[in-house]
C-alpha atoms as a PDB file:
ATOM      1  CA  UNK A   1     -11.043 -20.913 -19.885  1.00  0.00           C
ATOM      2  CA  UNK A   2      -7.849 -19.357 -18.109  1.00  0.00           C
ATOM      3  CA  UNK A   3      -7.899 -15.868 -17.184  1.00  0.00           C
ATOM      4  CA  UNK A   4      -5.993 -13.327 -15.774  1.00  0.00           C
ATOM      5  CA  UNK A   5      -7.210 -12.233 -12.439  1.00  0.00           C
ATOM      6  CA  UNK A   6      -6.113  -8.907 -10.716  1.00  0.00           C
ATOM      7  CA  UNK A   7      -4.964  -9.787  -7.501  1.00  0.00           C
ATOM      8  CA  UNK A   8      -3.702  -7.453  -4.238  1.00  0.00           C
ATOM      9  CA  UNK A   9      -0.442  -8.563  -2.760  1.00  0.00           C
ATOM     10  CA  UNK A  10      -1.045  -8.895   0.729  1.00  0.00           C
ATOM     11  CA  UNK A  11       2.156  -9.807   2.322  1.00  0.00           C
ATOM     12  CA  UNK A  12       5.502 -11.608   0.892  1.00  0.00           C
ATOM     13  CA  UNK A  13       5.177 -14.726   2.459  1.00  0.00           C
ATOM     14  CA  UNK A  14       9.195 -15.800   1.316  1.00  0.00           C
ATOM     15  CA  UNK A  15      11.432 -13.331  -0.111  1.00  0.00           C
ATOM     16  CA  UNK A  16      13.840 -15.854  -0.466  1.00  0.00           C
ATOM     17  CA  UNK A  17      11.611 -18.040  -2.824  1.00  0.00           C
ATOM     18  CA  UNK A  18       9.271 -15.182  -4.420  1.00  0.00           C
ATOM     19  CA  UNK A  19       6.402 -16.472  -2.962  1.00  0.00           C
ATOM     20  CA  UNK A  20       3.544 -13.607  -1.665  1.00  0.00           C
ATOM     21  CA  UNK A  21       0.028 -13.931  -0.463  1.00  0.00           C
ATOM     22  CA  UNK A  22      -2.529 -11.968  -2.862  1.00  0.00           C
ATOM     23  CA  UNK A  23      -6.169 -11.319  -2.508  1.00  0.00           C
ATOM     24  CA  UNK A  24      -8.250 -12.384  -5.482  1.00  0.00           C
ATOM     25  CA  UNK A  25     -11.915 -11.258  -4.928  1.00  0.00           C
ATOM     26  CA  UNK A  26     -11.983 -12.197  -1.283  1.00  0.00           C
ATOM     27  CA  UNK A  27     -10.027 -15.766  -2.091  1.00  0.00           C
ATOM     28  CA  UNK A  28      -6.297 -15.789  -0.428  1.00  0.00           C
ATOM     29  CA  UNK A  29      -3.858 -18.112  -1.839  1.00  0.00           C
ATOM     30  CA  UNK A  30       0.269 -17.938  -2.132  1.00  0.00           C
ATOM     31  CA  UNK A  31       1.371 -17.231  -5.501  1.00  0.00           C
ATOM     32  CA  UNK A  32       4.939 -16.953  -6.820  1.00  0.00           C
ATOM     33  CA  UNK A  33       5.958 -13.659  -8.256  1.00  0.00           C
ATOM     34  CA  UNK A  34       9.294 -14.767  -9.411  1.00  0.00           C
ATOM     35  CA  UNK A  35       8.518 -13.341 -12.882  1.00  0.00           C
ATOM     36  CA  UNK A  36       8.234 -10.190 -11.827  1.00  0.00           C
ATOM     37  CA  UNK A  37      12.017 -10.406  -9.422  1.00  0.00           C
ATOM     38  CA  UNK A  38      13.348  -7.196 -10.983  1.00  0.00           C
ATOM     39  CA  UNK A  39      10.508  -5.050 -10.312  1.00  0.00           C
ATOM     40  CA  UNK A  40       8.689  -6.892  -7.141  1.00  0.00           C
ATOM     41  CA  UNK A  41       5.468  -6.075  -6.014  1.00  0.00           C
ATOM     42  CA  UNK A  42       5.081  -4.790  -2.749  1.00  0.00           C
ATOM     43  CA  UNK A  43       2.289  -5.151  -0.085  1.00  0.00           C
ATOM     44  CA  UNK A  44      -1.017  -3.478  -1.511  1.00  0.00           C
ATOM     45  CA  UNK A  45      -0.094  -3.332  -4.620  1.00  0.00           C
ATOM     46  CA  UNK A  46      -1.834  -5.097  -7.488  1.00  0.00           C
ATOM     47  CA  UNK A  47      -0.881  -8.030 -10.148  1.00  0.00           C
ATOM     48  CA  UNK A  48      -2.145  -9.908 -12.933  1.00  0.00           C
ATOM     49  CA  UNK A  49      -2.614 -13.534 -11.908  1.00  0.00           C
ATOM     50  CA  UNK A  50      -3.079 -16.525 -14.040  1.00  0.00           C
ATOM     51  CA  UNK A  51      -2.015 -20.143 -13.243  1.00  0.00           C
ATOM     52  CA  UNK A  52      -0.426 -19.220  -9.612  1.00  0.00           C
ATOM     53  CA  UNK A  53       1.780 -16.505 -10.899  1.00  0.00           C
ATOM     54  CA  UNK A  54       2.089 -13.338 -11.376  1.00  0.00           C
ATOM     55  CA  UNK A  55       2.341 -12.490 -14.725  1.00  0.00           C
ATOM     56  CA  UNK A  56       2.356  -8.318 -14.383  1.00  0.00           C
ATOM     57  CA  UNK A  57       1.899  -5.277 -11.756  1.00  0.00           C
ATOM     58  CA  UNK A  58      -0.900  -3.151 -12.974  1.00  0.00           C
ATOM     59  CA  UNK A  59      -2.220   0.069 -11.233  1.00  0.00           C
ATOM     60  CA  UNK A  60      -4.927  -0.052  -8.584  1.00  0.00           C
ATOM     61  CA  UNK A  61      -7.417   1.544 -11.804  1.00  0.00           C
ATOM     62  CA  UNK A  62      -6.492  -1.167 -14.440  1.00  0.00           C
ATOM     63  CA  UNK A  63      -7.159  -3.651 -11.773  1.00  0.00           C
ATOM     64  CA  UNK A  64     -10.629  -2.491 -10.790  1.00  0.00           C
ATOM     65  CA  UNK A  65     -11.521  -1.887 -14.660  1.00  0.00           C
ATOM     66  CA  UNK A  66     -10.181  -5.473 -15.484  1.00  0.00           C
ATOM     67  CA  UNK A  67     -11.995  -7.027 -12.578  1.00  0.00           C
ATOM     68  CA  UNK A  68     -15.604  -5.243 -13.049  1.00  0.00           C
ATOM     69  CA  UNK A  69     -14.912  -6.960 -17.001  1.00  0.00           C
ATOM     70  CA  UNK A  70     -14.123 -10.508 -15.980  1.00  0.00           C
ATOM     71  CA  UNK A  71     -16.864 -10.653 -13.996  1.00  0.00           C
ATOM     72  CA  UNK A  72     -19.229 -10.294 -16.518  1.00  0.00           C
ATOM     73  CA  UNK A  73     -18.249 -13.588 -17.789  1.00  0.00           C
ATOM     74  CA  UNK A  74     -20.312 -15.178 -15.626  1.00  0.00           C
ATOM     75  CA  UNK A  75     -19.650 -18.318 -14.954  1.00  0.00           C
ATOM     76  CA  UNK A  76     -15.828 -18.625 -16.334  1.00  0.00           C
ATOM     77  CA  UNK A  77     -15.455 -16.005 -13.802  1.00  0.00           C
ATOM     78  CA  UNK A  78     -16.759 -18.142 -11.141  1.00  0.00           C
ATOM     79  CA  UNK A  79     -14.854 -20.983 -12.252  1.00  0.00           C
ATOM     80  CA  UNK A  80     -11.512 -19.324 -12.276  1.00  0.00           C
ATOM     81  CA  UNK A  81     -12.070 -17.936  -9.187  1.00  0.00           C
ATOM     82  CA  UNK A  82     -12.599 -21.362  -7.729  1.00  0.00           C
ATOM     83  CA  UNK A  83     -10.195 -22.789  -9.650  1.00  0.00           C
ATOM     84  CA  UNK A  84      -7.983 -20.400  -7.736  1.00  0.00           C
ATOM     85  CA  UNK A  85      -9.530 -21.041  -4.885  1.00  0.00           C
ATOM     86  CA  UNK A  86      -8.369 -24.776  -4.355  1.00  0.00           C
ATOM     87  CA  UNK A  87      -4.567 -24.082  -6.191  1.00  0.00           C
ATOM     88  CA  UNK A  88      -1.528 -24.518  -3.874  1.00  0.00           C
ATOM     89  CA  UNK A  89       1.641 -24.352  -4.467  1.00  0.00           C
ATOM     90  CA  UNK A  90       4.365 -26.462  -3.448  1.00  0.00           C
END
């Protein structure tokens, strides 16, 4: 299963390339936010993550709602954030 995960941006890593840093419960990775170019996210604010993008800025509230959910799934919670967990990108 693929979700979106709510995510904190943390720093942009490359302007240039729309590539940030977000935290993902505890798990730091690079993601690109190139879909979201005309309304970037800035540090400490929050976006929807799936696949090493992010897909949407949501609100500090939506993200905390969304993230108590997902984790109730269990263990396609713990698999996505794992799955996460070892993603790079190039």
């Amino acid at each position: 299963m693929c979700l979106g995960i709510p995510g904190r941006i943390v720093e942009i890593t490359d302007p240039a390339n729309c590539l940030a840093k977000v935290d993902v419960s505890g798990v730091r990775r690079v993601i690109s936010i190139r879909l979201l170019e005309n309304d970037p996210p800035a540090p400490d604010e929050w976006v929807l993550v799936h696949v090493g993008f992010a897909m949407a800025k949501i609100d500090e509230a939506e993200a905390l709602l969304t993230l108590a959910a997902v984790q109730k799934l269990g263990e396609a919670y713990t698999d996505e954030i794992q799955a996460f967990d070892s993603s790079v990108i190039l």
